[in-house]
C-alpha atoms as a PDB file:
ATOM      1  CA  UNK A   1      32.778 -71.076 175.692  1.00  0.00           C
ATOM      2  CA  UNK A   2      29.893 -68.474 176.324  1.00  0.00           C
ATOM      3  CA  UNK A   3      26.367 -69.912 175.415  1.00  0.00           C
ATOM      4  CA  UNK A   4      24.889 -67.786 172.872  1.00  0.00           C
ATOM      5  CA  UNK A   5      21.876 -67.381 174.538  1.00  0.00           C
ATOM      6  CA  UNK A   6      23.896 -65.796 177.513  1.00  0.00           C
ATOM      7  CA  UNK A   7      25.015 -62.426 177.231  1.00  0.00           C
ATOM      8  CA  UNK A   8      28.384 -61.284 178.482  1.00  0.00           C
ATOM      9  CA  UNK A   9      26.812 -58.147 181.035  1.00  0.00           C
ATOM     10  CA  UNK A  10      24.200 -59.144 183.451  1.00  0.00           C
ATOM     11  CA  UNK A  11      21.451 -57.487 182.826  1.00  0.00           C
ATOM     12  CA  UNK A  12      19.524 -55.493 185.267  1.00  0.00           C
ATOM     13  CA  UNK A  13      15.951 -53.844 184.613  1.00  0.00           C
ATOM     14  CA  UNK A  14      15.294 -50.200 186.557  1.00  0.00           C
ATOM     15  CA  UNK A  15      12.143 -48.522 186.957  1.00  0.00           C
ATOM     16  CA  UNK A  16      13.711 -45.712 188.026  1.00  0.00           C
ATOM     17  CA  UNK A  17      13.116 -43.881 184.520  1.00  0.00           C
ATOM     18  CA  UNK A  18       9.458 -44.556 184.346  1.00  0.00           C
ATOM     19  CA  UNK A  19       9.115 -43.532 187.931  1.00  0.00           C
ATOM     20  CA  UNK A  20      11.366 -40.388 186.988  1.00  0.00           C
ATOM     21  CA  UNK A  21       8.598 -40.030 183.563  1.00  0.00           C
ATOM     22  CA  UNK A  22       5.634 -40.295 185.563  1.00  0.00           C
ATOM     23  CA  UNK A  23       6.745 -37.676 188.090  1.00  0.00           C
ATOM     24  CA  UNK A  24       7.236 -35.604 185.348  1.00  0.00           C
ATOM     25  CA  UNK A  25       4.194 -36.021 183.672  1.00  0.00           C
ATOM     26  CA  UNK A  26       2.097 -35.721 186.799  1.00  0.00           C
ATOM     27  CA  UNK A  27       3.540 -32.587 187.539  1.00  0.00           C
ATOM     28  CA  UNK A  28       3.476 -31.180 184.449  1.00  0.00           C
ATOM     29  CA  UNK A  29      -0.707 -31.961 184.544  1.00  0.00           C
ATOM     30  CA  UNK A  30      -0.801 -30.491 187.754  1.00  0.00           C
ATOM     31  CA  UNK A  31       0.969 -26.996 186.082  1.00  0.00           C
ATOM     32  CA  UNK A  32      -1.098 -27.038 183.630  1.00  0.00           C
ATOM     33  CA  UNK A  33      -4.596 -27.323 185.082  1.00  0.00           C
ATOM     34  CA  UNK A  34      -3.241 -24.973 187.392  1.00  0.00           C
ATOM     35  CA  UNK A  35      -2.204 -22.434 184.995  1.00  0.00           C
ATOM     36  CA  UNK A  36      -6.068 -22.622 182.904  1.00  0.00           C
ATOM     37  CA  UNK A  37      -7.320 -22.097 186.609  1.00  0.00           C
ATOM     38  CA  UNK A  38      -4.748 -19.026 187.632  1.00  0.00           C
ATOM     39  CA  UNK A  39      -5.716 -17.476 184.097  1.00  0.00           C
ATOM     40  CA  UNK A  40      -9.564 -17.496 185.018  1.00  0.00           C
ATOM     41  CA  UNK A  41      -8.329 -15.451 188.669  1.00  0.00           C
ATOM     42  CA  UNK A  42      -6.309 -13.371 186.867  1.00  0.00           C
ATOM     43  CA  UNK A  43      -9.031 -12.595 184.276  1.00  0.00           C
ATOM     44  CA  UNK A  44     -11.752 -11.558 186.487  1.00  0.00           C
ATOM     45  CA  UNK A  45     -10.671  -7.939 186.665  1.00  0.00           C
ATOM     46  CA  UNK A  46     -12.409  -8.226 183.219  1.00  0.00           C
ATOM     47  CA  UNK A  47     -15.464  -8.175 185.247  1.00  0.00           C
ATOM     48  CA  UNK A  48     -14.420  -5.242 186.871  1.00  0.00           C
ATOM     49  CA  UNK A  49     -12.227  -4.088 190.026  1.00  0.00           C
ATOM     50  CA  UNK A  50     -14.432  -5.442 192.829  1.00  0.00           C
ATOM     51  CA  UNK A  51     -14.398  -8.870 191.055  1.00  0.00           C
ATOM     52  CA  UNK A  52     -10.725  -9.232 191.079  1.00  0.00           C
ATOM     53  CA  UNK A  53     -10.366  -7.416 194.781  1.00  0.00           C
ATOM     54  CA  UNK A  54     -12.982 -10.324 195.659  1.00  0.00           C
ATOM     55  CA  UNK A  55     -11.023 -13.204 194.196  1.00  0.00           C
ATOM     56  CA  UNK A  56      -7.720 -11.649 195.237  1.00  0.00           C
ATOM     57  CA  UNK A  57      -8.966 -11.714 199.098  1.00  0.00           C
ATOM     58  CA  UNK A  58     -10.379 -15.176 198.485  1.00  0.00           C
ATOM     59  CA  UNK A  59      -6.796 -16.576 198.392  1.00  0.00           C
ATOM     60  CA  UNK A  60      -6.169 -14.747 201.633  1.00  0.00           C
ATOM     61  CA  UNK A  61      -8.741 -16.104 203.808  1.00  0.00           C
ATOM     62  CA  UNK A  62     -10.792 -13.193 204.334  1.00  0.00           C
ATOM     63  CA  UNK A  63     -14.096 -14.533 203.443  1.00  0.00           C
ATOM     64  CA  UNK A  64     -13.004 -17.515 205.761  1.00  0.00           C
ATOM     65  CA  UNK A  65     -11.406 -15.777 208.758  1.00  0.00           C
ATOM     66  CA  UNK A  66     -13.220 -12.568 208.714  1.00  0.00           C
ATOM     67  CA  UNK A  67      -9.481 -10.737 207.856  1.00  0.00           C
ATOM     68  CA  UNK A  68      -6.689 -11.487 205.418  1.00  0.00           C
ATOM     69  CA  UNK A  69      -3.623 -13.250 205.701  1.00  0.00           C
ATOM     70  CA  UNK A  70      -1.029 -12.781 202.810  1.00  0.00           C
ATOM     71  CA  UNK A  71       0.467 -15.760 203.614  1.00  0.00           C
ATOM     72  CA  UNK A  72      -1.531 -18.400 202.501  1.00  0.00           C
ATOM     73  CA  UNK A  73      -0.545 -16.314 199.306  1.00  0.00           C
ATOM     74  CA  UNK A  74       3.462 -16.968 199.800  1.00  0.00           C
ATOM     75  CA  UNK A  75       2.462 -20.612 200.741  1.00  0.00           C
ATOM     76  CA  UNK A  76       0.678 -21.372 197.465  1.00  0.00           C
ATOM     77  CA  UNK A  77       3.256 -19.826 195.361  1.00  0.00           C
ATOM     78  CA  UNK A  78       5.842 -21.510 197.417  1.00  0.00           C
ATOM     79  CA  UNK A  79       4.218 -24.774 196.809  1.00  0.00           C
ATOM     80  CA  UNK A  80       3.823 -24.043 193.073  1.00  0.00           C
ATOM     81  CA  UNK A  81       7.739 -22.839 192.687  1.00  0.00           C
ATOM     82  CA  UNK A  82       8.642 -26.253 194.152  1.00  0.00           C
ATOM     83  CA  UNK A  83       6.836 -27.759 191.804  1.00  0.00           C
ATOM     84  CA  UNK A  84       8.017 -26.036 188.686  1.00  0.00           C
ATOM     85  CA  UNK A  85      11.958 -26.934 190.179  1.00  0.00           C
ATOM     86  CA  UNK A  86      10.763 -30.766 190.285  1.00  0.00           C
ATOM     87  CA  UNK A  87       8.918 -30.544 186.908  1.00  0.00           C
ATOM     88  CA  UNK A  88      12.237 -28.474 185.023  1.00  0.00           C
ATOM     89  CA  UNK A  89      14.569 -30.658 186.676  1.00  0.00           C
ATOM     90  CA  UNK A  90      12.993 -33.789 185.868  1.00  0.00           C
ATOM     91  CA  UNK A  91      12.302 -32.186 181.914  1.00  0.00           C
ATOM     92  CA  UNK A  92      16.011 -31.673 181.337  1.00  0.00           C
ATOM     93  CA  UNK A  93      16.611 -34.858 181.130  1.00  0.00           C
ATOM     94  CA  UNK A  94      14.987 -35.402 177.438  1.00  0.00           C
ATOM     95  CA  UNK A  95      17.284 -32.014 176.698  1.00  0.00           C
ATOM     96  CA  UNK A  96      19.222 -31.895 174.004  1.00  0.00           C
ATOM     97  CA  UNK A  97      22.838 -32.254 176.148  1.00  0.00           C
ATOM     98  CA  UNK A  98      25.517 -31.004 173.521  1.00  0.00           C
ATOM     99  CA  UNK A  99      25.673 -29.859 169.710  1.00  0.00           C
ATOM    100  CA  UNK A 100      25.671 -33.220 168.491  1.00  0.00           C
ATOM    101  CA  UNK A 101      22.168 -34.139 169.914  1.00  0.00           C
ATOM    102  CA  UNK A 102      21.011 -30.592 169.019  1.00  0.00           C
ATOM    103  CA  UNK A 103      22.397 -31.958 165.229  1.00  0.00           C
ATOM    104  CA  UNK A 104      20.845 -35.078 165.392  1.00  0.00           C
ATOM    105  CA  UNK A 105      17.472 -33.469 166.184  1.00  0.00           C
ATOM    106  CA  UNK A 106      17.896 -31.621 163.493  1.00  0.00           C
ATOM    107  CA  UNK A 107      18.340 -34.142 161.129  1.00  0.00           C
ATOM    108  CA  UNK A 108      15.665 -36.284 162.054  1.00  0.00           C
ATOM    109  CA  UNK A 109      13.205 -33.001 161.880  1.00  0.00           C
ATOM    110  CA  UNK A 110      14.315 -32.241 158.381  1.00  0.00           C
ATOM    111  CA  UNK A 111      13.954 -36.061 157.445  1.00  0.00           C
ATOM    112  CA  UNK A 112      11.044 -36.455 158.849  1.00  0.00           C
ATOM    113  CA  UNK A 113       8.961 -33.338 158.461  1.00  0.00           C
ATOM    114  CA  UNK A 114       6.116 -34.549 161.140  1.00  0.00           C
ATOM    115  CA  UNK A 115       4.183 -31.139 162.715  1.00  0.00           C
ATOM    116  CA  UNK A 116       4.858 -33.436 166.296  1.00  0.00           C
ATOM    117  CA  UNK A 117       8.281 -32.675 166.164  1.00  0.00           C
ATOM    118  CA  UNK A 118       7.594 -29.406 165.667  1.00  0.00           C
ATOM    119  CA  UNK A 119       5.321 -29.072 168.576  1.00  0.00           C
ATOM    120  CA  UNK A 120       8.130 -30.953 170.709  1.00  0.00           C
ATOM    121  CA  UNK A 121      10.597 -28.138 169.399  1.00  0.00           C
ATOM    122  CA  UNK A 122       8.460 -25.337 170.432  1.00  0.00           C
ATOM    123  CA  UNK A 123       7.640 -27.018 174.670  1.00  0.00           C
ATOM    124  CA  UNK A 124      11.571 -27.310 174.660  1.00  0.00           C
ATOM    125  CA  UNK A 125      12.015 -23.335 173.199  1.00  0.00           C
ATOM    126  CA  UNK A 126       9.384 -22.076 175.417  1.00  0.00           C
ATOM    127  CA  UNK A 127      10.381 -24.328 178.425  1.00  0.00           C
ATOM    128  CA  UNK A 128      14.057 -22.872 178.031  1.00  0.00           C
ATOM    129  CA  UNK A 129      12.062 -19.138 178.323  1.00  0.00           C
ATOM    130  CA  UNK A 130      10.243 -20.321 181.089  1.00  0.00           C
ATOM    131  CA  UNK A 131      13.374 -20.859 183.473  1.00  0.00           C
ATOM    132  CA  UNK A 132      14.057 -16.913 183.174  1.00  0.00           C
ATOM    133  CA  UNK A 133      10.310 -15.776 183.071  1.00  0.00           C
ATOM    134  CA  UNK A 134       8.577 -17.865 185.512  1.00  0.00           C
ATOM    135  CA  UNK A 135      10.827 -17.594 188.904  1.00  0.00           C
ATOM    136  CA  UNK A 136      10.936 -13.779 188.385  1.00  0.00           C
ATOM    137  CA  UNK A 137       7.020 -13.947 188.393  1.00  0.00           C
ATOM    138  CA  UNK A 138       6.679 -16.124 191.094  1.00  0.00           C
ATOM    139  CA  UNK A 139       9.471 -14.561 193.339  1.00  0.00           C
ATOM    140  CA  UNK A 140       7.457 -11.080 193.385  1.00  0.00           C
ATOM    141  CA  UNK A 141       3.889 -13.003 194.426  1.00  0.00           C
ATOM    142  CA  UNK A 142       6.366 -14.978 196.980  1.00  0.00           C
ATOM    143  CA  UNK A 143       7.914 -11.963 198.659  1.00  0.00           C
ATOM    144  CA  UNK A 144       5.106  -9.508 198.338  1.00  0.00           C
ATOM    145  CA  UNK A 145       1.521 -11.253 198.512  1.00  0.00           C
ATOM    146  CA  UNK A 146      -0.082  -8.570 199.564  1.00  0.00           C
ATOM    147  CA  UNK A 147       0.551  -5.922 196.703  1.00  0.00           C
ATOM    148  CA  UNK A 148      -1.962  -8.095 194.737  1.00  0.00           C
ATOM    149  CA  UNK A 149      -5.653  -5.983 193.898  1.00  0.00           C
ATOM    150  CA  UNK A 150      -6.459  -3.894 191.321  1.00  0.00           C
ATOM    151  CA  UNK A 151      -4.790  -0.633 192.040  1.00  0.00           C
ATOM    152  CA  UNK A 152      -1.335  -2.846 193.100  1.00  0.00           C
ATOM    153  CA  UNK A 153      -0.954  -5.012 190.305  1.00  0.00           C
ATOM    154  CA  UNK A 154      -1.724  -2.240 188.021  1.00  0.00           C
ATOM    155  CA  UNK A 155       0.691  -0.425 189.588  1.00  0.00           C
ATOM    156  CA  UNK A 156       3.169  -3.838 189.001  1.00  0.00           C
ATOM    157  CA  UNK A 157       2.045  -4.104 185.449  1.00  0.00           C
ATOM    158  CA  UNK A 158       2.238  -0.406 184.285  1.00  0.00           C
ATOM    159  CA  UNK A 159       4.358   1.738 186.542  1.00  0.00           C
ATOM    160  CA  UNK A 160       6.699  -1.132 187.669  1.00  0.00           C
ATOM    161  CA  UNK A 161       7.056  -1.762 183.783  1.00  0.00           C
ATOM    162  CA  UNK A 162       6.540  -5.574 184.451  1.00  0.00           C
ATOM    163  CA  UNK A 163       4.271  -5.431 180.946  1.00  0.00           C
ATOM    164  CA  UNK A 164       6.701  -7.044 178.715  1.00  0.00           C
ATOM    165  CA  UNK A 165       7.958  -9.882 181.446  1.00  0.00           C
ATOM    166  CA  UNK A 166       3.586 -10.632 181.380  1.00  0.00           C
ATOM    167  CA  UNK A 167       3.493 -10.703 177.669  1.00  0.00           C
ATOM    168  CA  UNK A 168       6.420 -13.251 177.492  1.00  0.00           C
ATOM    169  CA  UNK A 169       4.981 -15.213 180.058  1.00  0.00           C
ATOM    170  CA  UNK A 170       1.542 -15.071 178.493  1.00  0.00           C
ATOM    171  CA  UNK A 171       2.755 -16.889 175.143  1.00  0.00           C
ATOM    172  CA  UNK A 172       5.617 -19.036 176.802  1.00  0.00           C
ATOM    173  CA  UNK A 173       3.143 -20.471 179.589  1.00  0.00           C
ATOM    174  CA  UNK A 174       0.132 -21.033 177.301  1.00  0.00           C
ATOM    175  CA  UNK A 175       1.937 -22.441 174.702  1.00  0.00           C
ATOM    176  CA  UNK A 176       3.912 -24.611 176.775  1.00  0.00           C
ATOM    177  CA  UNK A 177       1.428 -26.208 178.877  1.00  0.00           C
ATOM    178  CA  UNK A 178      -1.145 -26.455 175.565  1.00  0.00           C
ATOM    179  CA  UNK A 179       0.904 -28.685 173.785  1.00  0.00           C
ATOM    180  CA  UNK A 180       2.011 -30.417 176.899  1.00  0.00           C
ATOM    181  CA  UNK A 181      -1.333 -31.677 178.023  1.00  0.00           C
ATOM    182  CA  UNK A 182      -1.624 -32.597 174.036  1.00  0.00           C
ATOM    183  CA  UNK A 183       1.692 -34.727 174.000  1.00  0.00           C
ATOM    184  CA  UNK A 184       0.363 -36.349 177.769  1.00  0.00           C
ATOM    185  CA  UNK A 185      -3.140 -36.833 175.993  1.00  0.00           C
ATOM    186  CA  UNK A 186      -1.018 -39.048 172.836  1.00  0.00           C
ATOM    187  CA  UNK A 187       1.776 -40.327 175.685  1.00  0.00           C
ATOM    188  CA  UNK A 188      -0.704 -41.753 177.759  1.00  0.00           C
ATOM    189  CA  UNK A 189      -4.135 -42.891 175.453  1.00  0.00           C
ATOM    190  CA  UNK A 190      -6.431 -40.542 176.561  1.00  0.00           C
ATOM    191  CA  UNK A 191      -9.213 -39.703 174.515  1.00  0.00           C
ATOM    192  CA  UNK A 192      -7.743 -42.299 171.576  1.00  0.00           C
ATOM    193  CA  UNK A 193     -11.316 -43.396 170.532  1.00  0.00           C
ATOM    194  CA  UNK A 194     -11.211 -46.171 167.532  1.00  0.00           C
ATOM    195  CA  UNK A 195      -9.673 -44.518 165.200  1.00  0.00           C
ATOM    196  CA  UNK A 196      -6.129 -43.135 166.865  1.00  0.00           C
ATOM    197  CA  UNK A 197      -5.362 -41.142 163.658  1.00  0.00           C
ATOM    198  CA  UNK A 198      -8.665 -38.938 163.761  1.00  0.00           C
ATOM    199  CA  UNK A 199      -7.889 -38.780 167.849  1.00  0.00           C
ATOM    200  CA  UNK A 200      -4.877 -37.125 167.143  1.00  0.00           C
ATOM    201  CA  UNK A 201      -6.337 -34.550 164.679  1.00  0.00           C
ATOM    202  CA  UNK A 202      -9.427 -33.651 167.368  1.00  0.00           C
ATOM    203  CA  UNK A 203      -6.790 -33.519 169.835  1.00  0.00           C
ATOM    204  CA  UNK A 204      -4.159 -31.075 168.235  1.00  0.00           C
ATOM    205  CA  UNK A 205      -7.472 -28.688 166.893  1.00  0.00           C
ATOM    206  CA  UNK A 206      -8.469 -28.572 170.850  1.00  0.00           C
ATOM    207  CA  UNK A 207      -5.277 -27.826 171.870  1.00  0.00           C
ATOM    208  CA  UNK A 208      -4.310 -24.433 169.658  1.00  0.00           C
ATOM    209  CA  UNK A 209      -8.755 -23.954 170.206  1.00  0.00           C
ATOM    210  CA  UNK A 210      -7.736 -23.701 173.991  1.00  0.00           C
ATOM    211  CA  UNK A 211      -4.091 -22.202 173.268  1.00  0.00           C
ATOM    212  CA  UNK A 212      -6.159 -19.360 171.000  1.00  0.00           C
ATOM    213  CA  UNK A 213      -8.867 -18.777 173.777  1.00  0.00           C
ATOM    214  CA  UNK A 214      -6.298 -18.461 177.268  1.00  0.00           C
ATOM    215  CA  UNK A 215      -3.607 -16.334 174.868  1.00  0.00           C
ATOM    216  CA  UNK A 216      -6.676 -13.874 173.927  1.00  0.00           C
ATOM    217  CA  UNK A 217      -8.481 -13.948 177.791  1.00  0.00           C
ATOM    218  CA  UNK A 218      -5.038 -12.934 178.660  1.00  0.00           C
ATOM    219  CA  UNK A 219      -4.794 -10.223 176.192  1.00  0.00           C
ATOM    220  CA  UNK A 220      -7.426  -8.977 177.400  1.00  0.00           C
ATOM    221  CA  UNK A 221      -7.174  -8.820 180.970  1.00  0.00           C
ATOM    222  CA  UNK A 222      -2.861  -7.705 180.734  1.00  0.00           C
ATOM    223  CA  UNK A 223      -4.701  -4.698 178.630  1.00  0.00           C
ATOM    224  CA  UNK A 224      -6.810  -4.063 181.798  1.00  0.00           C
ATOM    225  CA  UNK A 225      -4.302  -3.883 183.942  1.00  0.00           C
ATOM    226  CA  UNK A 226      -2.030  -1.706 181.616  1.00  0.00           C
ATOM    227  CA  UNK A 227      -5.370   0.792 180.994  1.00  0.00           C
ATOM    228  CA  UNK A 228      -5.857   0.900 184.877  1.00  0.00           C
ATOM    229  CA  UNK A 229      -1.873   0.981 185.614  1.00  0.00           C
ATOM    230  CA  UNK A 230      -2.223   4.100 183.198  1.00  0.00           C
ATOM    231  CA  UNK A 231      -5.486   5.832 184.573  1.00  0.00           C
ATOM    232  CA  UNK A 232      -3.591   5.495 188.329  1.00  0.00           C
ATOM    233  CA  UNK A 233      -0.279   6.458 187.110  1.00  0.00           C
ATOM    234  CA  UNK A 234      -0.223   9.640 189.472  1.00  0.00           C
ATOM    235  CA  UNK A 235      -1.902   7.732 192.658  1.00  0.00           C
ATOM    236  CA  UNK A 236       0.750   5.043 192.819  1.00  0.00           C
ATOM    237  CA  UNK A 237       0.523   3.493 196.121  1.00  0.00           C
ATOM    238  CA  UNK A 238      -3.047   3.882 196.877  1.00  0.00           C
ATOM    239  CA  UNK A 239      -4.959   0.787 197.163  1.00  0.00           C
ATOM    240  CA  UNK A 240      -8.175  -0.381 196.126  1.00  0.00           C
ATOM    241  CA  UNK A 241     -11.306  -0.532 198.570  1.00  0.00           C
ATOM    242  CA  UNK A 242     -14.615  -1.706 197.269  1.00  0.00           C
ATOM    243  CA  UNK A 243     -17.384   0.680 197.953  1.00  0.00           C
ATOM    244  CA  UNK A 244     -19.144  -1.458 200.713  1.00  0.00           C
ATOM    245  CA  UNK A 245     -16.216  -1.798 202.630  1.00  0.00           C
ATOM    246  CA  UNK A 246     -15.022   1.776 202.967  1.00  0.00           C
ATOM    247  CA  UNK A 247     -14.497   2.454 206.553  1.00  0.00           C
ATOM    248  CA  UNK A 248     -12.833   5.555 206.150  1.00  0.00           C
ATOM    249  CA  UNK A 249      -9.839   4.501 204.758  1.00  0.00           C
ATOM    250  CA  UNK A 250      -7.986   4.013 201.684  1.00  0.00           C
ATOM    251  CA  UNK A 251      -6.116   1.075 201.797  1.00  0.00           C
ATOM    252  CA  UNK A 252      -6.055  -2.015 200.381  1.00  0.00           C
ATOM    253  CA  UNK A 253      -4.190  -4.660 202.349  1.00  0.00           C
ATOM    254  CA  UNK A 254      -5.391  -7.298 205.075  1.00  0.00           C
ATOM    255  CA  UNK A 255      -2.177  -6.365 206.657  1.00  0.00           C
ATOM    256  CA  UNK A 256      -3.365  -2.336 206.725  1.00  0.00           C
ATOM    257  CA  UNK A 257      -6.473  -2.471 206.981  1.00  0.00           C
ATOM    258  CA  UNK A 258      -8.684  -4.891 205.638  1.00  0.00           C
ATOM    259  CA  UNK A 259      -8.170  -6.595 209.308  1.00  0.00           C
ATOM    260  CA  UNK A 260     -10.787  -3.532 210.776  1.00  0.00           C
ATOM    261  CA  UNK A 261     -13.066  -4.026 208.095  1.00  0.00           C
ATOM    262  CA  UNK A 262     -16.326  -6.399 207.731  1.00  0.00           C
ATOM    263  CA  UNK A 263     -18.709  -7.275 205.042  1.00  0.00           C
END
């Protein structure tokens, strides 16, 4: 007769799902910082073209090699796609797999009313609209780094109508990754304090503080690009050369022309 004590399967312990959860979580950090940092690039055509042409050259090595390479562009992205595969792959797994889960959910969110659950409803929504919107961004900065300046991505924006696929992007990216890093900030204890109750409060009011303030900089600066995109509807093509480094010619690109020129 089986001792009580003993149970009938052996039992085996695998880290393999908390490895698997801090993957995902690391990457998911990684997005997001990322993302807060690619908004403040983005945005600098706020500050006007040369600012953006500046940044946008930056990422090619120009300031560093003297001429751009596009490139390092394609590598970044690469790296970044790679990383958004490991992170969606890895997020699937706390899916909902069939209707009965999805039912489940459901009950438990009608039961228990918590704005949490809520907040996990909306990362899963806007992480099922990232799949579509974020590898169709990503591809085109891939494939063609160098059609990034202020003329070009105007261009992209307003002539190649990819205003709407922004917009989307805008609200599914911010939102996602805001109440990410807020579910990672409960998940893992950071910023708890003494009183984990008033932690969470502080923590949920920074998060839709810092959701509000990237959704409106982003507003903002997809509205520059559509106003420029509009003002160069007729000149699409042409590419944007600050003043100082006019050399007598009108384009844009490292890989045109940018190689001749010289602060």
């Amino acid at each position: 007769m089986m001792s009580p004590m003993k149970s009938a399967v052996p039992l085996s312990l695998s880290f393999c799902p908390a490895r698997l959860d801090l993957i995902q979580s690391s990457s998911g950090l990684i997005l997001a910082l990322f993302m807060w940092l690619h908004m403040l690039f983005v945005s600098s055509i706020l500050l006007g073209k040369e600012a953006f042409w500046t940044v946008a050259r930056f990422f090619e090595g120009y300031f560093i090699f003297g001429r751009s390479y596009p490139l390092l562009v394609s590598v970044i992205v690469a790296l970044i796609l790679a990383l958004v595969v490991l992170h969606a792959v890895l997020a699937l797994r706390k899916f909902p797999a069939d209707w009965h889960q999805y039912r489940t959910f459901w009950r438990h969110a009608h039961r228990f009313p918590h704005s949490d659950t809520r907040l996990w409803l909306l990362q899963v929504i806007t992480g099922f609209a990232l799949f579509f919107l974020a590898p169709a961004h990503l591809y085109q900065m891939m494939a063609h780094p160098e059609m990034i300046g202020p003329y070009a991505s105007a261009d992209r924006v307003w002539s190649g109508h990819f205003w709407p696929l922004y917009l989307l992007l805008l609200f599914a990216v911010e939102l996602h990754g805001g109440v990410g890093l807020y579910r990672l900030a409960l998940k893992w204890g950071w910023f708890e304090g003494q009183d984990p109750a008033r932690s969470r409060a502080r923590l949920k009011r920074g998060k839709w503080v810092m959701t509000g303030l990237f959704v409106s900089v982003g507003l903002l600066a997809l509205g520059a690009y559509i106003w420029i995109g509009i003002q160069h509807a007729d000149r699409v093509g042409e590419r944007y050369t600050p003043a100082w480094a006019t050399s007598g010619a009108a384009t844009e690109t490292p890989a045109q022309t940018l190689a001749e020129v010289r602060p």
